[in-house]
C-alpha atoms as a PDB file:
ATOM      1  CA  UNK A   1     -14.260  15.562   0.690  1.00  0.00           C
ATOM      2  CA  UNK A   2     -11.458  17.193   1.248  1.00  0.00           C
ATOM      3  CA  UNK A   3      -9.940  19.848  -1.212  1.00  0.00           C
ATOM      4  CA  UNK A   4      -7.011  18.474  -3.208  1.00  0.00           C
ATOM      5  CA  UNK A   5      -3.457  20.097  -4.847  1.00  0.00           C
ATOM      6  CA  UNK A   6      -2.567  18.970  -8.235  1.00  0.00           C
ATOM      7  CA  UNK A   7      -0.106  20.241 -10.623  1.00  0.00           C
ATOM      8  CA  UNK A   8      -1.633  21.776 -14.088  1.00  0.00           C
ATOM      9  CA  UNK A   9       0.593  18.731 -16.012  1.00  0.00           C
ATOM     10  CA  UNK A  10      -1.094  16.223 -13.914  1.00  0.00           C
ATOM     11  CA  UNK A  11      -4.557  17.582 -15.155  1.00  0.00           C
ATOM     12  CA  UNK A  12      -3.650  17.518 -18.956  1.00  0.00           C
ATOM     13  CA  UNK A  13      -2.791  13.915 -18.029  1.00  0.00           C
ATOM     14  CA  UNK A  14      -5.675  12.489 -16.041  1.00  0.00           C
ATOM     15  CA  UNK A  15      -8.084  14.713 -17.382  1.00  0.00           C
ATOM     16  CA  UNK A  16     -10.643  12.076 -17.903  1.00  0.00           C
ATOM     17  CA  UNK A  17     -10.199  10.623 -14.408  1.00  0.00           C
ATOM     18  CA  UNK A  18     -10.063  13.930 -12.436  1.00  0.00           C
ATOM     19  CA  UNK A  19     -13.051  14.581 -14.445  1.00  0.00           C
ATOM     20  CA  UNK A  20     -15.083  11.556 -12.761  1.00  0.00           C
ATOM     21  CA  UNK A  21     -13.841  12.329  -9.661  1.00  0.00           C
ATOM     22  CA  UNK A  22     -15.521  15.894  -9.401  1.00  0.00           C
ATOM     23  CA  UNK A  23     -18.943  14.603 -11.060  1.00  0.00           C
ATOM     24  CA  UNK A  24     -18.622  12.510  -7.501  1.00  0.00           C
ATOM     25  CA  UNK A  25     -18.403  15.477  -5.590  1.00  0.00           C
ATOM     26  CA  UNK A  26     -14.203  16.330  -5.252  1.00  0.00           C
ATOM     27  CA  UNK A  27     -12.844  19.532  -5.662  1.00  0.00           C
ATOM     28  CA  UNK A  28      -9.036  20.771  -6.845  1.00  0.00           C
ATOM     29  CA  UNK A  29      -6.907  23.581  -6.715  1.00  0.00           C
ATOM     30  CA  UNK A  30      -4.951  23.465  -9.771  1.00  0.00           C
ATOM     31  CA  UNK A  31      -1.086  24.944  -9.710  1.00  0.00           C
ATOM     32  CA  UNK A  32       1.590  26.393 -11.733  1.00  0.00           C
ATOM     33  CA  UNK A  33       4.911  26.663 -10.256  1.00  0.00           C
ATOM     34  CA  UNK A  34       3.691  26.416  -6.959  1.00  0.00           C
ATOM     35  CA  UNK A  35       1.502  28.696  -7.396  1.00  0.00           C
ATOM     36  CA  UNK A  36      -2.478  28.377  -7.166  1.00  0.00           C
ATOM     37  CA  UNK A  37      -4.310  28.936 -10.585  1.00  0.00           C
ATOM     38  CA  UNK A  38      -7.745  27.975 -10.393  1.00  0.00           C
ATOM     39  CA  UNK A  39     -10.190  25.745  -8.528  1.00  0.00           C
ATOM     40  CA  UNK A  40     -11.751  22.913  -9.686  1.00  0.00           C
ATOM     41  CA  UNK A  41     -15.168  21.877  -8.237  1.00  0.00           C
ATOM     42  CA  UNK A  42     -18.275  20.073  -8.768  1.00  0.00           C
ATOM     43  CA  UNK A  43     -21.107  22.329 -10.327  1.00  0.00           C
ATOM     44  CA  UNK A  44     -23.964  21.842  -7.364  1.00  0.00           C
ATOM     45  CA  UNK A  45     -21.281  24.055  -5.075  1.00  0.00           C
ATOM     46  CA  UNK A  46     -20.979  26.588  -7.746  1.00  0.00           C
ATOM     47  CA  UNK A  47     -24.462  26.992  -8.365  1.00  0.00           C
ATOM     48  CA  UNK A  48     -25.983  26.759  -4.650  1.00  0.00           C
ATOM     49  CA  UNK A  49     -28.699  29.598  -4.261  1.00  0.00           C
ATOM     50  CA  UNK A  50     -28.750  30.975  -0.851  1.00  0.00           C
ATOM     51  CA  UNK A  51     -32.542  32.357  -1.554  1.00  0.00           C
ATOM     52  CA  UNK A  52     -34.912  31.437  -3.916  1.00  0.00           C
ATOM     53  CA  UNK A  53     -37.899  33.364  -5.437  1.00  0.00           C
ATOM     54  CA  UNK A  54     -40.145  31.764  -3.134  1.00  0.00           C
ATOM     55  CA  UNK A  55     -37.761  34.105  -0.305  1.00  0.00           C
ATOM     56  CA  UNK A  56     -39.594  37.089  -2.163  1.00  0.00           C
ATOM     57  CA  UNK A  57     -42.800  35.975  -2.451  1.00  0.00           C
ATOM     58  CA  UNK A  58     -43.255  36.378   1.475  1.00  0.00           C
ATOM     59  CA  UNK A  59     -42.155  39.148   1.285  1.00  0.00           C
ATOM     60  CA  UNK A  60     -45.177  41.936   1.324  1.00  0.00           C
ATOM     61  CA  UNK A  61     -44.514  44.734  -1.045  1.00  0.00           C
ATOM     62  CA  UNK A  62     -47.105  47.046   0.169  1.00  0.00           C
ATOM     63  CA  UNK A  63     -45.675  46.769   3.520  1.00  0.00           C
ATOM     64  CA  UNK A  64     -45.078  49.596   5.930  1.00  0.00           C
ATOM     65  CA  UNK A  65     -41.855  47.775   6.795  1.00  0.00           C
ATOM     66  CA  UNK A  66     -38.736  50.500   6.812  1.00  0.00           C
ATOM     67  CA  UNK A  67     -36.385  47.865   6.425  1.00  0.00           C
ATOM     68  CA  UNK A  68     -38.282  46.182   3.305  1.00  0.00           C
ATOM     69  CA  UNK A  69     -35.720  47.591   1.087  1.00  0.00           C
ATOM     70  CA  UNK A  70     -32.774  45.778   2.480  1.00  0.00           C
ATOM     71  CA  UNK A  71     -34.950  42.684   3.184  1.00  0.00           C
ATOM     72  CA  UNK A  72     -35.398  42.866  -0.626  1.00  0.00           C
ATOM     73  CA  UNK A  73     -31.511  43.352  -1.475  1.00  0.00           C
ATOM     74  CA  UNK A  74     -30.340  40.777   1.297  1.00  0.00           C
ATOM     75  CA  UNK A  75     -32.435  38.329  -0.567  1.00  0.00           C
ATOM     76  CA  UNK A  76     -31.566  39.460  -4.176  1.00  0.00           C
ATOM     77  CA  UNK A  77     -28.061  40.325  -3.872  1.00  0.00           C
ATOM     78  CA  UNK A  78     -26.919  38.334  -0.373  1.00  0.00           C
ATOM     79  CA  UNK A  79     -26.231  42.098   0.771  1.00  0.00           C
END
């Protein structure tokens, strides 16, 4: 879905419906006299790991990699 513009007045007013509509997956930039405020948007995009735990566990720590060390932050930190 595309990104959508509405107007921080329109979101006190249809707060219920724009609601509903990002539970389904749409996302809003909210303004203020023209001017971007915030972004509205469902919680899976917020939330989306990039690695997961299971990313470390292959990872051997008694390894005579050089490079463990930034294997380890890449996965920790997205470095």
């Amino acid at each position: 879905m595309e990104t959508q513009i509405i107007g921080i007045k329109q979101l006190h007013k249809d707060l219920s419906r724009i609601a509903e509509k990002i539970r389904k997956g749409q996302s809003y930039i909210v303004v203020k006299n023209s001017k971007p405020v915030f972004r509205l948007e469902p919680m899976e995009k917020v939330f989306e790991p990039k690695y997961t735990f299971k990313d470390l566990e292959k990872i051997k720590f008694k390894s005579k990699d050089r490079n463990l060390s930034k294997k380890i932050d890449k996965i920790v930190y997205g470095v």
